[in-house]
Protein backbone atom coordinates (compact mmCIF):
# COMPACT_ATOMS: atom_id res chain seq x y z
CA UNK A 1 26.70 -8.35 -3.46
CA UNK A 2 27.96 -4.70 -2.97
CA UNK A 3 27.89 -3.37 0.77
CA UNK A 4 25.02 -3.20 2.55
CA UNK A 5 23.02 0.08 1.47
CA UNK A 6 21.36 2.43 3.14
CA UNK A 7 17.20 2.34 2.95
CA UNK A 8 14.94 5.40 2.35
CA UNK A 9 11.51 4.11 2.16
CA UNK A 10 8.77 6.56 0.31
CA UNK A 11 5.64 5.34 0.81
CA UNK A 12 2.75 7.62 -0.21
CA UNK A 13 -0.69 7.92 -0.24
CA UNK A 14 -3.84 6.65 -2.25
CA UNK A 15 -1.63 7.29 -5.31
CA UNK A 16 -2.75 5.06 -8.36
CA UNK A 17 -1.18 2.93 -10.85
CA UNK A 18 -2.01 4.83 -13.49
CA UNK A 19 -1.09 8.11 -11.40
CA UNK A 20 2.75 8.75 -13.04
CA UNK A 21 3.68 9.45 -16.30
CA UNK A 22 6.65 6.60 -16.23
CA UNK A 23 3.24 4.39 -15.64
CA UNK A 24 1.65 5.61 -18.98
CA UNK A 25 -0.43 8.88 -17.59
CA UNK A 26 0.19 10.87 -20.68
CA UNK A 27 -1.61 14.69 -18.64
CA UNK A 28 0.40 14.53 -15.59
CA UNK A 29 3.63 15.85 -14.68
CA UNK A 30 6.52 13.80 -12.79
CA UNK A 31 9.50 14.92 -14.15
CA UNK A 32 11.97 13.64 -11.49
CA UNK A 33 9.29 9.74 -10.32
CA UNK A 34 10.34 9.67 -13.94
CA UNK A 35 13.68 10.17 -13.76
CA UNK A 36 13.80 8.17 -11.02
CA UNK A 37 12.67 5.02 -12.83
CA UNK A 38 14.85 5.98 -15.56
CA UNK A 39 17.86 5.50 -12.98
CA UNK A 40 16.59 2.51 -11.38
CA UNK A 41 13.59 -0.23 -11.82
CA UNK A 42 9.91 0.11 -12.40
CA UNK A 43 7.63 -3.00 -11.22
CA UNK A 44 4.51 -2.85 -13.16
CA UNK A 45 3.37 -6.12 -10.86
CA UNK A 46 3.82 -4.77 -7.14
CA UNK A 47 1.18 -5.61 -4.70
CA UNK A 48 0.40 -4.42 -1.38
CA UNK A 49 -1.36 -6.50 0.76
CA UNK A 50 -4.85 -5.01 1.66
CA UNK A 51 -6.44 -2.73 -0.26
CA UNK A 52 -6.56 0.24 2.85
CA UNK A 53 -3.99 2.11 4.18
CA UNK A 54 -3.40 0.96 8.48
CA UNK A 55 -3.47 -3.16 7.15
CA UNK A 56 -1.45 -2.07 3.94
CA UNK A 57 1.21 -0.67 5.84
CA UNK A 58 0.84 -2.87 8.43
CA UNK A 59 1.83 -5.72 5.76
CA UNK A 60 4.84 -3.58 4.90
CA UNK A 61 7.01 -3.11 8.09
CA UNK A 62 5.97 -6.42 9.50
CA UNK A 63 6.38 -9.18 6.18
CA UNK A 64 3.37 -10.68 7.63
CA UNK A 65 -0.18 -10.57 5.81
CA UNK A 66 -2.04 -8.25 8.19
CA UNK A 67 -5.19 -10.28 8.35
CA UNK A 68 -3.06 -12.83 10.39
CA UNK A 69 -1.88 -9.44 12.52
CA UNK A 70 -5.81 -9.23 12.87
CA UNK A 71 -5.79 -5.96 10.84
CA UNK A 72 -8.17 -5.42 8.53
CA UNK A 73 -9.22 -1.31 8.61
CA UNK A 74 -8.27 1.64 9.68
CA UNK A 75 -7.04 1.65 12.85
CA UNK A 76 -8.30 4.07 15.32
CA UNK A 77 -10.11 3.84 18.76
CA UNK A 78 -13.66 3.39 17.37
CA UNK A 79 -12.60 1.41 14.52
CA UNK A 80 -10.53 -1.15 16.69
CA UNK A 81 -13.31 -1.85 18.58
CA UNK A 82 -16.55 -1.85 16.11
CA UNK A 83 -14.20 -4.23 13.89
CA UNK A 84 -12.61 -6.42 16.39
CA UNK A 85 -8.70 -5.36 15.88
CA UNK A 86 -6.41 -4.66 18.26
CA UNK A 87 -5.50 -1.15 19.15
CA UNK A 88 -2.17 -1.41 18.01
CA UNK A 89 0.69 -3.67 16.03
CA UNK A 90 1.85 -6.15 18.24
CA UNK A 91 4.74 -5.16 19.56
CA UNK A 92 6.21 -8.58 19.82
CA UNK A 93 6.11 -8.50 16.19
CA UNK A 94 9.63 -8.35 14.10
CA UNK A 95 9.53 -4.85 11.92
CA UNK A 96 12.00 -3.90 9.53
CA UNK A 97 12.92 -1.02 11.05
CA UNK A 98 14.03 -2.77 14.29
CA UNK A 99 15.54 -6.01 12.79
CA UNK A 100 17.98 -2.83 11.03
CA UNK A 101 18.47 -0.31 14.15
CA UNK A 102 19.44 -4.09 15.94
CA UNK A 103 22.18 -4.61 13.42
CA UNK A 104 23.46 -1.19 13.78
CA UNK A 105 21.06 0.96 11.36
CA UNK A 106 20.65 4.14 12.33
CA UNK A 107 16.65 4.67 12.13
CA UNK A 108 13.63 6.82 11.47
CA UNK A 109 10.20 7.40 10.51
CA UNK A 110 8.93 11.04 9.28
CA UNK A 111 5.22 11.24 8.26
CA UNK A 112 2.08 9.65 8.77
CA UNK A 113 2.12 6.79 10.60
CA UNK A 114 -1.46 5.00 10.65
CA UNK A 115 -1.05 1.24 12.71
CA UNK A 116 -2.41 1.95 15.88
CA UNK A 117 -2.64 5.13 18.34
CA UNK A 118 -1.80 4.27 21.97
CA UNK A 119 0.44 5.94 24.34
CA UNK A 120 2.02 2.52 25.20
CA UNK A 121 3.49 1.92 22.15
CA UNK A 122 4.73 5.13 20.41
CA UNK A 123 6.15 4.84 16.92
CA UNK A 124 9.86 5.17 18.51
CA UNK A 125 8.99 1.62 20.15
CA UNK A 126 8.98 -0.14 16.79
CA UNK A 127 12.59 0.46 15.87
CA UNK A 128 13.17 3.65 15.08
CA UNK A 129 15.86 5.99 16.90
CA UNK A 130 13.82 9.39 15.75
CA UNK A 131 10.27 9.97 14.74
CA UNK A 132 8.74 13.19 13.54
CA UNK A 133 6.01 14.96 11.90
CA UNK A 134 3.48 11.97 12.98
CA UNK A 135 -0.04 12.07 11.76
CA UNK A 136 -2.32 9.20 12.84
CA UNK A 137 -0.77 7.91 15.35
CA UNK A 138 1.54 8.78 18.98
CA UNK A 139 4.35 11.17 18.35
CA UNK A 140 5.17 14.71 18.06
CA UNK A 141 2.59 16.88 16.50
CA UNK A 142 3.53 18.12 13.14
CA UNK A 143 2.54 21.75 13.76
CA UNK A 144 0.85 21.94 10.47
CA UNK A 145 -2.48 20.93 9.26
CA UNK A 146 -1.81 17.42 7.05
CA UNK A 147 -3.34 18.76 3.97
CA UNK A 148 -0.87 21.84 3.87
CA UNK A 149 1.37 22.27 0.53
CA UNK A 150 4.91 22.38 3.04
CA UNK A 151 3.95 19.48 4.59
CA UNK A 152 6.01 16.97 2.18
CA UNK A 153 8.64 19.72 1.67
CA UNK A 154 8.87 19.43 5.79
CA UNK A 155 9.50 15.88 5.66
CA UNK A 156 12.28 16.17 2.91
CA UNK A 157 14.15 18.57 5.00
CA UNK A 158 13.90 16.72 8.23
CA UNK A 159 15.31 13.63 5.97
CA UNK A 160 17.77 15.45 4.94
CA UNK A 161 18.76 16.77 8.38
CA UNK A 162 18.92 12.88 9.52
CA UNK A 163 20.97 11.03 6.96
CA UNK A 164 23.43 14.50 7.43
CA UNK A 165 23.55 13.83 11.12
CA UNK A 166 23.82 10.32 10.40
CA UNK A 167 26.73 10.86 8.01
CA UNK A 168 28.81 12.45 10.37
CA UNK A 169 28.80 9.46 12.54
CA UNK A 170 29.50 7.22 9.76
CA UNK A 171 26.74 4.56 10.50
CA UNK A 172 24.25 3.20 7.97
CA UNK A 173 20.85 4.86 7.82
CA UNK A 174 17.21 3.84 7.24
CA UNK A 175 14.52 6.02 6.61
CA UNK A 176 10.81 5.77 6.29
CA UNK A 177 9.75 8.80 4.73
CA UNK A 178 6.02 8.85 4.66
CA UNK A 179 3.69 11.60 3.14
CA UNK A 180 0.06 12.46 3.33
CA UNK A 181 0.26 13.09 -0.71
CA UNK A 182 -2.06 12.31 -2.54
CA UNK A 183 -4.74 12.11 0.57
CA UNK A 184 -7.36 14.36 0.84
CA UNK A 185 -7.90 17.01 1.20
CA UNK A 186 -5.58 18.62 -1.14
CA UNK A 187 -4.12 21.92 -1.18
CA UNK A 188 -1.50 22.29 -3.71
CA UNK A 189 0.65 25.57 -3.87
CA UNK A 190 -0.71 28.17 -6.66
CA UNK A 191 2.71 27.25 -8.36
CA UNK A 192 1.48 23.84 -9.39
CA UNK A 193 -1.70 24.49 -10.03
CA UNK A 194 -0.74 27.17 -12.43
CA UNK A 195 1.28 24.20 -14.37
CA UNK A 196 -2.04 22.90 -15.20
CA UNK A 197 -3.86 25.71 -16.27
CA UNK A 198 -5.38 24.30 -19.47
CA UNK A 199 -7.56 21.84 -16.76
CA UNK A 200 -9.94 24.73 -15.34
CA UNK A 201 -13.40 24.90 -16.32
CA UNK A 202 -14.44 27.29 -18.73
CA UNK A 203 -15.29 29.82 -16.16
CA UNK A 204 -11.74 29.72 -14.60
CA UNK A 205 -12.99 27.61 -11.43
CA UNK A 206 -10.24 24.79 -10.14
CA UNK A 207 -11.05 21.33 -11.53
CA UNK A 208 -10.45 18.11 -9.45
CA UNK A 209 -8.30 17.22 -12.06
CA UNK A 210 -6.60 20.19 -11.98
CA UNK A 211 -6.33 19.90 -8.22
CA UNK A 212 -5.19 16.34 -7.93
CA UNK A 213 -2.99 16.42 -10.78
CA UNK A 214 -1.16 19.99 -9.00
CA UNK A 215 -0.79 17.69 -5.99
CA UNK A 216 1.48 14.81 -7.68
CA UNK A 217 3.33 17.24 -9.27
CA UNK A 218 4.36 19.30 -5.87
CA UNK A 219 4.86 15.44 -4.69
CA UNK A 220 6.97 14.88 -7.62
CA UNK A 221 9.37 17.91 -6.88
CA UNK A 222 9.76 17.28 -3.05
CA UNK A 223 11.07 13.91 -4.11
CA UNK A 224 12.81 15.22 -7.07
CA UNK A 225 14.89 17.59 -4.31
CA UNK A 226 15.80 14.31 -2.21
CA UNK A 227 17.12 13.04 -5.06
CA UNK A 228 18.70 15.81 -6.02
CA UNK A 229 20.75 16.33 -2.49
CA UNK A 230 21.39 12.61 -2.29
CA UNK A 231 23.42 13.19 -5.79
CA UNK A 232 25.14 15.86 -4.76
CA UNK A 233 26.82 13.94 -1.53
CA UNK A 234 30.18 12.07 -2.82
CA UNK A 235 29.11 8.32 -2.94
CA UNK A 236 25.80 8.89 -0.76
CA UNK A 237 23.60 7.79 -4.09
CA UNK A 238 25.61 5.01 -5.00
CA UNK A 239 25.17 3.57 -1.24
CA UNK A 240 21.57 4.13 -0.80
CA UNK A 241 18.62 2.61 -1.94
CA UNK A 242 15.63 4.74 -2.40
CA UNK A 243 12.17 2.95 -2.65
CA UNK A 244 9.01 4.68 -3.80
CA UNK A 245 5.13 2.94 -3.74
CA UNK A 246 2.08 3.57 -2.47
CA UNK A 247 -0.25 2.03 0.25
CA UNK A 248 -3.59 1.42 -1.93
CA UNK A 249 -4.60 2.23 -5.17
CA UNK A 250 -6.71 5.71 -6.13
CA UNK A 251 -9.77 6.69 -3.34
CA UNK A 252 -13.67 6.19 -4.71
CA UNK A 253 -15.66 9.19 -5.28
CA UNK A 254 -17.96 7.21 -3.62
CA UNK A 255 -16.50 8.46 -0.27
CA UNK A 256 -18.14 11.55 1.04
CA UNK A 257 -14.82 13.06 1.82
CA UNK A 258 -13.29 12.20 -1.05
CA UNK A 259 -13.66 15.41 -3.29
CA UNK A 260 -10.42 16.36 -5.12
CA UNK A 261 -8.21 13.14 -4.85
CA UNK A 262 -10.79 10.75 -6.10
CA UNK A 263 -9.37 11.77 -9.22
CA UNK A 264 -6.62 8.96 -9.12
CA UNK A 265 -6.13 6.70 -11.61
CA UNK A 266 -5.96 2.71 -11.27
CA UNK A 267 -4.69 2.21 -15.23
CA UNK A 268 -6.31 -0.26 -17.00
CA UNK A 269 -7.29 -1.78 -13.80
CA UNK A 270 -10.39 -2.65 -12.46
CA UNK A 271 -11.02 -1.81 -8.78
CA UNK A 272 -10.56 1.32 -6.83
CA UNK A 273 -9.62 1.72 -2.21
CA UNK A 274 -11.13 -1.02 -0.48
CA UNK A 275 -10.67 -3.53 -3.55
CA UNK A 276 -9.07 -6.73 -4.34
CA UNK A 277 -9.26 -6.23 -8.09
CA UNK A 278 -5.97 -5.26 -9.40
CA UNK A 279 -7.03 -1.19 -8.82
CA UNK A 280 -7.27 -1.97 -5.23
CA UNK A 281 -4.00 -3.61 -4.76
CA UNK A 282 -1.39 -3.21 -7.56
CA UNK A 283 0.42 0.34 -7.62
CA UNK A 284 3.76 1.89 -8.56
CA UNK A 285 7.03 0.54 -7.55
CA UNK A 286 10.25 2.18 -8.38
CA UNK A 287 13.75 1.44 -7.13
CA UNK A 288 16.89 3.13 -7.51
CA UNK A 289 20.38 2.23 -6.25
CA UNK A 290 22.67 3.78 -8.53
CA UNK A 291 25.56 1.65 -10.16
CA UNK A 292 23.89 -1.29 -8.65
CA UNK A 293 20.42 -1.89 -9.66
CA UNK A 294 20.68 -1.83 -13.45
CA UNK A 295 19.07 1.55 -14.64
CA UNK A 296 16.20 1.90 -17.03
CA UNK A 297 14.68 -1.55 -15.92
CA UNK A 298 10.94 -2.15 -16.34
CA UNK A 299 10.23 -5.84 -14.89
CA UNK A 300 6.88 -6.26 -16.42
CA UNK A 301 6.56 -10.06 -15.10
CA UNK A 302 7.48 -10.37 -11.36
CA UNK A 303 4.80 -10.85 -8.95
CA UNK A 304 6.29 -8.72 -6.07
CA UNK A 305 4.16 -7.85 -2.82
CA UNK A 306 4.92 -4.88 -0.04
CA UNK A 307 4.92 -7.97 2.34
CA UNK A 308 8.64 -8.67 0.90
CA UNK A 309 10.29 -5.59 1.55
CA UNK A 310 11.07 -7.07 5.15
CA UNK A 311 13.03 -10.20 3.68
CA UNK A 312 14.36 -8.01 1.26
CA UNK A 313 15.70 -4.95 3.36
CA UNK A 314 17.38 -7.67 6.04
CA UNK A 315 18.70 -9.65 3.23
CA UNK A 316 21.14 -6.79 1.35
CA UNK A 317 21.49 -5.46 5.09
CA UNK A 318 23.20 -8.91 5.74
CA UNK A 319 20.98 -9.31 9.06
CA UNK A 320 19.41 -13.09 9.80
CA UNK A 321 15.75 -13.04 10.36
CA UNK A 322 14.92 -13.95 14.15
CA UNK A 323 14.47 -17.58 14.78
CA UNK A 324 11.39 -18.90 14.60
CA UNK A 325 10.09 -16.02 12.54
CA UNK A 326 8.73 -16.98 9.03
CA UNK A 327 7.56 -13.68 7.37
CA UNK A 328 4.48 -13.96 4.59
CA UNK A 329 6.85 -12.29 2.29
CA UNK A 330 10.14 -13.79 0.34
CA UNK A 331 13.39 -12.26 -0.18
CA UNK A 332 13.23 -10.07 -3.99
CA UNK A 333 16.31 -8.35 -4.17
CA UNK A 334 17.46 -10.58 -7.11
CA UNK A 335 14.76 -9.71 -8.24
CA UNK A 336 15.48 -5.89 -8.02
CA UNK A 337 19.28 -6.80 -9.24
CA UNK A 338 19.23 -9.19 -11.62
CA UNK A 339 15.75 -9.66 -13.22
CA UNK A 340 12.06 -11.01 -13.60
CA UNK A 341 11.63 -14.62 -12.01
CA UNK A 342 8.41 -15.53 -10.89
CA UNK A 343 7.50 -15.17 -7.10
CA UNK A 344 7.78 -18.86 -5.05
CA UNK A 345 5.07 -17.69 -2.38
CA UNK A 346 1.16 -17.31 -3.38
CA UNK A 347 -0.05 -13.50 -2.13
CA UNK A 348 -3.51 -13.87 -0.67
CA UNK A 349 -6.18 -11.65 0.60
CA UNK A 350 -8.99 -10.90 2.26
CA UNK A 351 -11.65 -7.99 2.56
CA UNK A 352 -14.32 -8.69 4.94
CA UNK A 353 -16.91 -5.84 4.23
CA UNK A 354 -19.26 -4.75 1.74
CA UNK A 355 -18.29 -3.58 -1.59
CA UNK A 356 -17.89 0.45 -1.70
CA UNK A 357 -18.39 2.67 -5.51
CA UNK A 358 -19.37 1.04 -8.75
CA UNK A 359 -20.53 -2.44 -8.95
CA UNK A 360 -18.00 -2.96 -11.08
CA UNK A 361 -15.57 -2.15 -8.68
CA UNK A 362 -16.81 -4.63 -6.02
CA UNK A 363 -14.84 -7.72 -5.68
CA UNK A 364 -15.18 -10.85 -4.25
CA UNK A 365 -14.35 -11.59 -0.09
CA UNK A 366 -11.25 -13.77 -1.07
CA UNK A 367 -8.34 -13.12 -3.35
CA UNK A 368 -5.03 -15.25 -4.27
CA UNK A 369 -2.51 -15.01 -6.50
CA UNK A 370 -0.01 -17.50 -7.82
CA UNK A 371 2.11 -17.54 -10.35
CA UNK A 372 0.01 -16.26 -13.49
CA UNK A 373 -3.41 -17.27 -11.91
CA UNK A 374 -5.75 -14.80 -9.82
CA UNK A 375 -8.79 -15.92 -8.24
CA UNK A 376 -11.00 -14.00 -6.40
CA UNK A 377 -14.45 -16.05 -5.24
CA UNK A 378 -16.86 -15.65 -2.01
CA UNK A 379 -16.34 -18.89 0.61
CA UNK A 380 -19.96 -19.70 -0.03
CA UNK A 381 -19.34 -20.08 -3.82
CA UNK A 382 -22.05 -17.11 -4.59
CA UNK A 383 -18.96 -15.46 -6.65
CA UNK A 384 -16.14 -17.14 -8.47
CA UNK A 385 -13.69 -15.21 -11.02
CA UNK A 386 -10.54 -16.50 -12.55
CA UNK A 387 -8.21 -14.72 -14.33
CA UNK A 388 -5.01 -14.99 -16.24
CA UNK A 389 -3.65 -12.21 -14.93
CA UNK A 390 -0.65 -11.02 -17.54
CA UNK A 391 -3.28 -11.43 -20.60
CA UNK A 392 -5.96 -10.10 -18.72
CA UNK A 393 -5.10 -7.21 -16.28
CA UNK A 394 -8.57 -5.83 -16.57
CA UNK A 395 -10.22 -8.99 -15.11
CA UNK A 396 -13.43 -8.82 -17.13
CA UNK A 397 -13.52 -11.95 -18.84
CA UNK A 398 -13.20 -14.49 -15.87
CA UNK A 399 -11.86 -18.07 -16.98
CA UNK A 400 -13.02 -20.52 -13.88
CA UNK A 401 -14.88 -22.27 -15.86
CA UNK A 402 -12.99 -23.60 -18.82
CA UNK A 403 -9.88 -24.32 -15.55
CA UNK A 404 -12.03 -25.92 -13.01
CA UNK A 405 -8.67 -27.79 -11.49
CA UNK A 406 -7.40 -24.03 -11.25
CA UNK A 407 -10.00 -23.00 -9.23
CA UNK A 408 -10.43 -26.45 -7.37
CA UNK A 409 -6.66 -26.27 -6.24
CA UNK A 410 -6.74 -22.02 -5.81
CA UNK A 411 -9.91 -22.02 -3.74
CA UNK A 412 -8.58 -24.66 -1.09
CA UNK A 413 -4.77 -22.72 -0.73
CA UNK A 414 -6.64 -19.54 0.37
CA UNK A 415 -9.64 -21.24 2.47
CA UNK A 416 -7.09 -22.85 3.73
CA UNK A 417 -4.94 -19.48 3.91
CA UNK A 418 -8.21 -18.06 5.88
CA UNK A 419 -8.75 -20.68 7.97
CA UNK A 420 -5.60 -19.58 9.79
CA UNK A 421 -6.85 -15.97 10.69
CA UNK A 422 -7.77 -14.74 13.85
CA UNK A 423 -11.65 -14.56 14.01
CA UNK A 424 -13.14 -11.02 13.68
CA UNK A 425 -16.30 -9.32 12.73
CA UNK A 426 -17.65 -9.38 8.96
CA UNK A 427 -20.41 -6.66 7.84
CA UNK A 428 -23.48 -8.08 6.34
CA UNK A 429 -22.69 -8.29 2.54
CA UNK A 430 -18.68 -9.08 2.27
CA UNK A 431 -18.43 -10.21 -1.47
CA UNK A 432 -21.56 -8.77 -2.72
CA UNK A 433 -21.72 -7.04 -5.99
CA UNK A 434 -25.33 -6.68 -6.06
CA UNK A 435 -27.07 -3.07 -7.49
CA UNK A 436 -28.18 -1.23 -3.65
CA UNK A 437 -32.18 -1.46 -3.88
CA UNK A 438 -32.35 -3.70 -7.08
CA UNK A 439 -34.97 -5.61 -7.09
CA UNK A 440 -35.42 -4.38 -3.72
CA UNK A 441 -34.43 -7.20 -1.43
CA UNK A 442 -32.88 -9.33 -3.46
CA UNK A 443 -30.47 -11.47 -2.34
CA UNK A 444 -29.53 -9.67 0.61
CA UNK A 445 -28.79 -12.58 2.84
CA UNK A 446 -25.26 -13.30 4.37
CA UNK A 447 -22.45 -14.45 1.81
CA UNK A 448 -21.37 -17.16 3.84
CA UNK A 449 -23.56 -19.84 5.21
CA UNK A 450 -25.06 -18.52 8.01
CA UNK A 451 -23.81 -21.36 10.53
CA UNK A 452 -20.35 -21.30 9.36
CA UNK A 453 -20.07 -17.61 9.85
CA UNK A 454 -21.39 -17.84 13.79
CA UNK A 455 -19.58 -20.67 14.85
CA UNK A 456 -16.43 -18.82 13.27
CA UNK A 457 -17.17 -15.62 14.55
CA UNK A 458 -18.89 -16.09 18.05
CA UNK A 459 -16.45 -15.38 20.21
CA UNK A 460 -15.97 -11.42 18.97
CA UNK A 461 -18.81 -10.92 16.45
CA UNK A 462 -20.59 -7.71 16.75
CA UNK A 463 -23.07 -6.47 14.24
CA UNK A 464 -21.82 -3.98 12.08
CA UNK A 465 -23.85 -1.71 9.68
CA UNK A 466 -23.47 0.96 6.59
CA UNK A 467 -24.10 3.76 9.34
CA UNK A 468 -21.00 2.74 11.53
CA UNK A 469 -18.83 2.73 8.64
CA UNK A 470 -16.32 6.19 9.28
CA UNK A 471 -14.02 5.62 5.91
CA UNK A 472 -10.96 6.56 6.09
């Protein structure tokens, strides 16, 4: 294996599968996401682990499914408490970033951080040597309001200035660099609106399509200049792998605050934020390490979740995972470096509150995945899908019944799976697909068997309804 590389980490937000044009959008522009993939590897099967950003990227520094963290939502003050988490990431818990700066990384994290606000534990004490331009969570203010069009060009620079300083003290780096794109609200720069013109209504007024699509675009060309610099530095690009996802798939317009970046696309997917269909949970993944990751790659087979990148990252930095410590996750980087195999760990989830948007968006409570199989299904049996998930992406057609040992033998690896989690509070309909108000009443009690749910919950359960819902 060559040296160990350096690590920049892009991990944006509420950006959809079907959100890039190397992923098929044939409207948008992302002339240099493209060019990325072009250099490197696209997954077209990358997970993350909860379909919401604070347990999604929870997932992602820690290897760890973050229902076993006990992270479930958004993570903030009245959140933590109304849904029993804690108030921040353990910090007892191994993270990427440390495991690196412990073998001699040099470490940061620029953007929006999102796991837990307490003074405590600010972002620095998770294993980075410099934090900046923090949003959601402890650490300096970024001086600008999160929505503004500099704010990812900010980040870039500040990058830049690290791996520079960095450079001159010849140590390795790793960076997260995390934007706000594509959050709302949006407020792309008149420059990239103007690229998309032809979107405008007929009377000249700014179309969310318009809007959102302006937003990726300015996204695309802050990235594009990282790149860019990176190429320009003898050797820097051929020692540095650059990583670029997303922390959930494309918002509902169901969301009051939604507005502009509901636009988001999941692909063929169904599912949307707050999902376990395949909308919810499966988004872009491109990697580039230049003369070492074969370019122009598309791995359209590999089952790969966010919950590896901590296996991953310690394996090609040659750094032994603490003892004891048994991440959720699995070591991919042959996987990024020599080809599709399938993944030797089942990816599980869990979302324990009612449905949000379109019925048809609204999956089950429970969701695994192994090998080709998905199954999503309710514990109380009320809802039970199966799908084969190559041949049917769209997961319209379900197959449980023609596989019954499938479903027998999936069904007890994730009860099982869930029986492991710390207990925590579940809103009143967690699996429920029903039409609000139709027939009125109808079928409105609990998903789960009513005795199961309070001897499993007692000891935290508080009652939780539509009203104290804040989305995120």
């Amino acid at each position: 294996m060559p040296t160990s590389p350096n690590i920049i980490f892009i991990n944006v937000d509420d950006l959809g599968w079907g959100d890039l044009k190397c992923y098929g959008n044939e409207f948008v522009k992302t002339p240099n996401l493209d060019r990325m993939a072009e250099e490197g590897i696209l997954l077209e099967h990358f997970y993350v682990n909860a379909p919401l950003c604070s347990p999604s990227r929870a997932g992602a520094l820690t290897g760890r499914f973050p229902g076993s963290l006990g992270i479930h939502y958004w993570m903030s003050p009245y959140h933590n408490a109304q849904y029993g988490m804690p108030d921040i990431l353990d910090l007892e818990t191994p993270t990427y970033p440390r495991l690196l700066q412990q073998a001699g990384y040099r470490t940061a994290h620029f953007g929006k951080w999102h796991v837990g606000e307490d003074e405590t534990a600010p972002v620095s004490a998770y294993g980075f040597d410099e934090v900046d331009y923090i949003w959601q969570g402890v650490g300096p203010n970024p001086g600008i309001e999160p929505n503004d069009p500099r704010g990812t060009e900010m980040l870039v620079d500040r990058t830049i200035r690290f791996i520079e300083e960095v450079a001159k003290q010849d140590q390795r780096f790793m960076v997260n660099l995390w934007p706000r794109d594509v959050h709302a609200a949006l407020d792309p720069s008149e420059a990239s609106l103007a690229r998309y013109k032809h979107l405008m209504s007929q009377n000249q007024f700014k179309t969310a399509l318009q809007i959102y699509y302006a937003a990726i675009t300015e996204m695309d060309l802050q990235i594009g200049r990282l790149l860019d610099w990176l190429d320009a530095q003898p050797g820097l690009a051929e020692n540095t792998l650059v990583i670029f996802s997303s922390d959930n798939g494309p918002e509902d317009p169901y969301i009051p605050h939604a507005a502009h970046h509901c636009a988001g696309l999941a692909g063929p997917f169904r599912g949307r934020k707050r999902s376990l269909y395949e909308g919810g949970t499966r988004v872009p993944f491109i990697a580039r390490w230049k003369g070492t990751i074969p370019a122009g790659g598309v791995d359209n087979r590999s089952a790969v979740s966010a919950a590896d990148l901590l296996p991953t990252f310690c394996s090609l930095a040659v750094v032994n995972l603490p003892a004891g410590f048994e991440p959720d996750g699995e070591d991919v980087s042959d996987v990024l470096l020599q080809g599709p195999r399938a993944h030797k760990k089942p990816l599980f989830w869990e979302w324990r509150f009612d449905g949000t948007g379109q019925v048809l968006n609204r999956s089950p409570m429970l969701a695994v995945r192994d090998g080709e199989w998905k199954l999503l299904f309710n514990p109380d049996g009320s809802r039970t899908e199966l799908y084969r998930i190559q041949a049917q992406p769209s997961e319209l057609h379900s197959q449980h019944e023609k596989v019954p040992e499938v479903v027998a033998r999936l069904k007890k690896m994730a009860l099982d799976w869930q029986a492991t989690l710390p207990a925590g509070p579940v809103t009143d309909r967690p699996g429920s697909d029903e039409y609000p108000g139709y027939p009125e009443n109808a079928g409105r009690g609990p998903v789960m068997d009513p005795e199961k749910f309070q001897t499993l919950m007692a000891p935290v359960r508080v009652t939780i309804t539509r009203e104290d819902v804040e989305e995120d």
